[in-house]
Protein backbone atom coordinates (compact mmCIF):
# COMPACT_ATOMS: atom_id res chain seq x y z
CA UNK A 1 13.22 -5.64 -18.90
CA UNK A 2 11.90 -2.11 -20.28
CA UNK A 3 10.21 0.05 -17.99
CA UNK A 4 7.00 -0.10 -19.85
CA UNK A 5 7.03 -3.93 -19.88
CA UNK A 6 7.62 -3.91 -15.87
CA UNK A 7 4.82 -1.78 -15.92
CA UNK A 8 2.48 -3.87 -17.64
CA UNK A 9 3.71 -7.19 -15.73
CA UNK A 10 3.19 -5.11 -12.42
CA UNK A 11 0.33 -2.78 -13.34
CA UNK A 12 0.80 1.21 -12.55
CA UNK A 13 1.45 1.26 -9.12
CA UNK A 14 3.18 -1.01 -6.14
CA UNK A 15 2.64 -0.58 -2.86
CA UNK A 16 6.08 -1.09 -0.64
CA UNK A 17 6.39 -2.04 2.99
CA UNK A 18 8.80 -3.35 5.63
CA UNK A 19 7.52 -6.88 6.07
CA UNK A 20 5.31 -6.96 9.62
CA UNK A 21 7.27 -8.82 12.63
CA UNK A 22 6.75 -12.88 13.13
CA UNK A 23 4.36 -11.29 16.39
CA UNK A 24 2.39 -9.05 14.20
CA UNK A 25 1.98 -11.95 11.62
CA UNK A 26 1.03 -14.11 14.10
CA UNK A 27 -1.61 -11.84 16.05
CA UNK A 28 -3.34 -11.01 12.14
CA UNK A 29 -3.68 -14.57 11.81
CA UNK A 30 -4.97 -15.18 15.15
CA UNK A 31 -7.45 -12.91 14.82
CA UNK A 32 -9.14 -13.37 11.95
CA UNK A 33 -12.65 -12.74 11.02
CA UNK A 34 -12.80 -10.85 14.60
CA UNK A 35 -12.70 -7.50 15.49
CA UNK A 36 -9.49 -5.30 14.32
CA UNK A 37 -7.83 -4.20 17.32
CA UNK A 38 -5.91 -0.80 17.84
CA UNK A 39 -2.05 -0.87 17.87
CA UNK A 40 0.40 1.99 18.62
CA UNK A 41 4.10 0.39 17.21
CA UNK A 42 6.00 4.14 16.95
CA UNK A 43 7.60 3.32 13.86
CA UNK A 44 9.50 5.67 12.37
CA UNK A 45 7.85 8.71 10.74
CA UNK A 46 10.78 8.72 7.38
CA UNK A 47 8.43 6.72 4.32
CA UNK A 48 11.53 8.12 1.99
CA UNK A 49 13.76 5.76 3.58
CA UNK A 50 12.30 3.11 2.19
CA UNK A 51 13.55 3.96 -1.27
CA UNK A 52 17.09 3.01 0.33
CA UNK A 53 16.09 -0.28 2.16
CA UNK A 54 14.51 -2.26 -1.28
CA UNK A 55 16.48 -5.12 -0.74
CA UNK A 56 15.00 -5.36 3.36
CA UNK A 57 11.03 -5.03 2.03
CA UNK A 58 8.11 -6.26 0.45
CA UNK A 59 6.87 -5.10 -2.08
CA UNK A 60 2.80 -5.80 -3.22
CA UNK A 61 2.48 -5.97 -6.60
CA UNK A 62 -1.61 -5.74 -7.62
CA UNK A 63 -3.31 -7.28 -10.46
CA UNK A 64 -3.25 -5.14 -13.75
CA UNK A 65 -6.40 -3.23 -13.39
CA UNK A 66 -8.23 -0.49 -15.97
CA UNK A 67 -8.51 3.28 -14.92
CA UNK A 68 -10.68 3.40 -11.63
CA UNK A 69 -11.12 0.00 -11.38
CA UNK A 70 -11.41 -0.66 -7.34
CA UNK A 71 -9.08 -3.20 -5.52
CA UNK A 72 -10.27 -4.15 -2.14
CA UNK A 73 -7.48 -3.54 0.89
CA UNK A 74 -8.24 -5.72 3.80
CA UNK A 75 -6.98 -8.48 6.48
CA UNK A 76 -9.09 -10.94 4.85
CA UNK A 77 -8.26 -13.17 2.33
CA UNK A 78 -11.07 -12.28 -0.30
CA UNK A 79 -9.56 -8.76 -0.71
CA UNK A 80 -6.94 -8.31 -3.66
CA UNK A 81 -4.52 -6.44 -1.42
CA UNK A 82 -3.99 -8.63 1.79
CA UNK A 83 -2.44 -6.69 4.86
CA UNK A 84 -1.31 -9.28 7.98
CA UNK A 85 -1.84 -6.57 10.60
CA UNK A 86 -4.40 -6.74 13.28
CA UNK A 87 -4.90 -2.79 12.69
CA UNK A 88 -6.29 -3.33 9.40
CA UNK A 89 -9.76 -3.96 9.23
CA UNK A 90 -11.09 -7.13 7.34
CA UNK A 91 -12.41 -4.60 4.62
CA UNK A 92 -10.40 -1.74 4.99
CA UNK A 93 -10.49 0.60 2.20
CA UNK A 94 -10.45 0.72 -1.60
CA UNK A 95 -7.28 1.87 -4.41
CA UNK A 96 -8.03 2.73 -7.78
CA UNK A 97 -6.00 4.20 -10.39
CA UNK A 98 -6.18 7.22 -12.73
CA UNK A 99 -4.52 6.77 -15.74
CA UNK A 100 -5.78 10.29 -17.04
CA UNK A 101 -4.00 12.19 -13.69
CA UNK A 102 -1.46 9.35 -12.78
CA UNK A 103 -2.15 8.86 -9.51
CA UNK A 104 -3.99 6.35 -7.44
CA UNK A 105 -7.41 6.94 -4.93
CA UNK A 106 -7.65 5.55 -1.70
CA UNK A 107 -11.50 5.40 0.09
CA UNK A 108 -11.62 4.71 3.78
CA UNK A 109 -14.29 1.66 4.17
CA UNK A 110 -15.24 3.31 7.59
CA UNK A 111 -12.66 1.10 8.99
CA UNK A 112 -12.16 0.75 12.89
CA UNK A 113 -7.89 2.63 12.72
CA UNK A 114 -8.71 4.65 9.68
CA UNK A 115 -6.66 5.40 6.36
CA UNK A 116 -4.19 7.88 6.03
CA UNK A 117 -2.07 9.64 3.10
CA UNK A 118 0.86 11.89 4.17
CA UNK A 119 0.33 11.22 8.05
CA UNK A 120 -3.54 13.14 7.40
CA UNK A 121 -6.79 11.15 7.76
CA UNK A 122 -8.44 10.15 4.75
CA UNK A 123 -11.88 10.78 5.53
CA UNK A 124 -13.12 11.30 1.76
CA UNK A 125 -11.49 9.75 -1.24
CA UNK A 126 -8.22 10.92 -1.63
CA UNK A 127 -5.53 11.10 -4.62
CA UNK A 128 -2.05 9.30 -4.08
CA UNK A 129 0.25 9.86 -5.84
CA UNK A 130 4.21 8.46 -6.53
CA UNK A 131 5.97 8.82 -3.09
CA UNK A 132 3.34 9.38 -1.05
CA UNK A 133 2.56 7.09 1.95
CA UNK A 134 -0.63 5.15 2.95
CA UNK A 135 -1.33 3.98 6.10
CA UNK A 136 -3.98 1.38 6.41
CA UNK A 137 -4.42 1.67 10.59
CA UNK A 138 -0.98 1.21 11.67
CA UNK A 139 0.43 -0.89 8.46
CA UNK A 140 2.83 1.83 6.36
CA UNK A 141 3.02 1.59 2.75
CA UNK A 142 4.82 3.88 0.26
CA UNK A 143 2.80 4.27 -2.43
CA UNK A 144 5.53 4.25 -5.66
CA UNK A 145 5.00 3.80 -9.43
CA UNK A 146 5.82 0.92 -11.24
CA UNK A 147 7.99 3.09 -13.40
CA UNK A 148 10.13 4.39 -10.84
CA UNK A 149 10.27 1.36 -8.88
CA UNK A 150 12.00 -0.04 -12.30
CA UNK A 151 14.26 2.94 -12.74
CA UNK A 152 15.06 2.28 -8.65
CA UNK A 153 16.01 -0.96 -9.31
CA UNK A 154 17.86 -0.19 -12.23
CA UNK A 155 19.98 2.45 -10.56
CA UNK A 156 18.41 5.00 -13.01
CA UNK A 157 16.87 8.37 -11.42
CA UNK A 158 13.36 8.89 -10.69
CA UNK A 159 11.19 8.20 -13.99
CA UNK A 160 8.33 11.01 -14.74
């Protein structure tokens, strides 16, 4: 498939993850509609190696959406991005895309464990952009193009 056509099956962005633990599943599901509860896993601080680990990950593909169009990131099922992690607030924060810049917004929803781009608190909206991460409390994502996700899985390098 042509990069443009993976694009427009997956939309302009992905966001990519290790998939949470069984335990951390389990304690998201548990919880619910409840309060979002503070976690403190010391993962490791490298978002770049996920580029190498594709095959070990999962990756969130969002519905094709127009140029800041909001998608709601949450624990709950009525949000479009669902994140099993009892960190992540049931309404957590919002992405949207700019097809003008390229890059993708993320707005904090006040949640309980915050947003983050980069490791720095995203206390306003902030840009994202291809290779950046996004924490949503403790739940990493990389934050990755759908164009260079296809030349990744193609072998190719890095698309502009």
């Amino acid at each position: 498939m042509k990069a443009d056509e993976f694009e427009k099956q997956l939309g302009p962005f992905v966001l990519v993850q290790r998939p949470p633990d069984a335990m951390t599943q389990q304690r998201a599901i548990q919880l619910g509609a409840r309060r979002t509860i503070a976690l403190n896993r010391n993962q490791p601080k490298d978002a770049m190696s996920l580029l190498f680990e594709l095959d070990d990950l999962s990756i969130t593909t969002l519905p094709p959406l127009d140029s800041h169009e909001n998608l709601k990131v949450g624990r709950l099922p009525d949000c479009d991005v669902v994140v099993d992690d009892p960190s992540v607030s049931k309404h957590h924060a919002t992405l949207s895309w700019d097809e003008t810049l390229l890059q993708g917004l993320v707005t904090d929803l006040e949640s309980s464990n915050g947003t983050q781009v980069n490791g720095v608190d995203a206390m306003v909206p902030t840009a994202v952009r291809d290779g950046d991460e996004v924490c949503f409390g403790e739940a990493r994502f990389l934050f990755m193009r759908s164009k260079t996700l296809h030349a990744r899985l193609s072998g190719r390098p890095k698309a502009s």
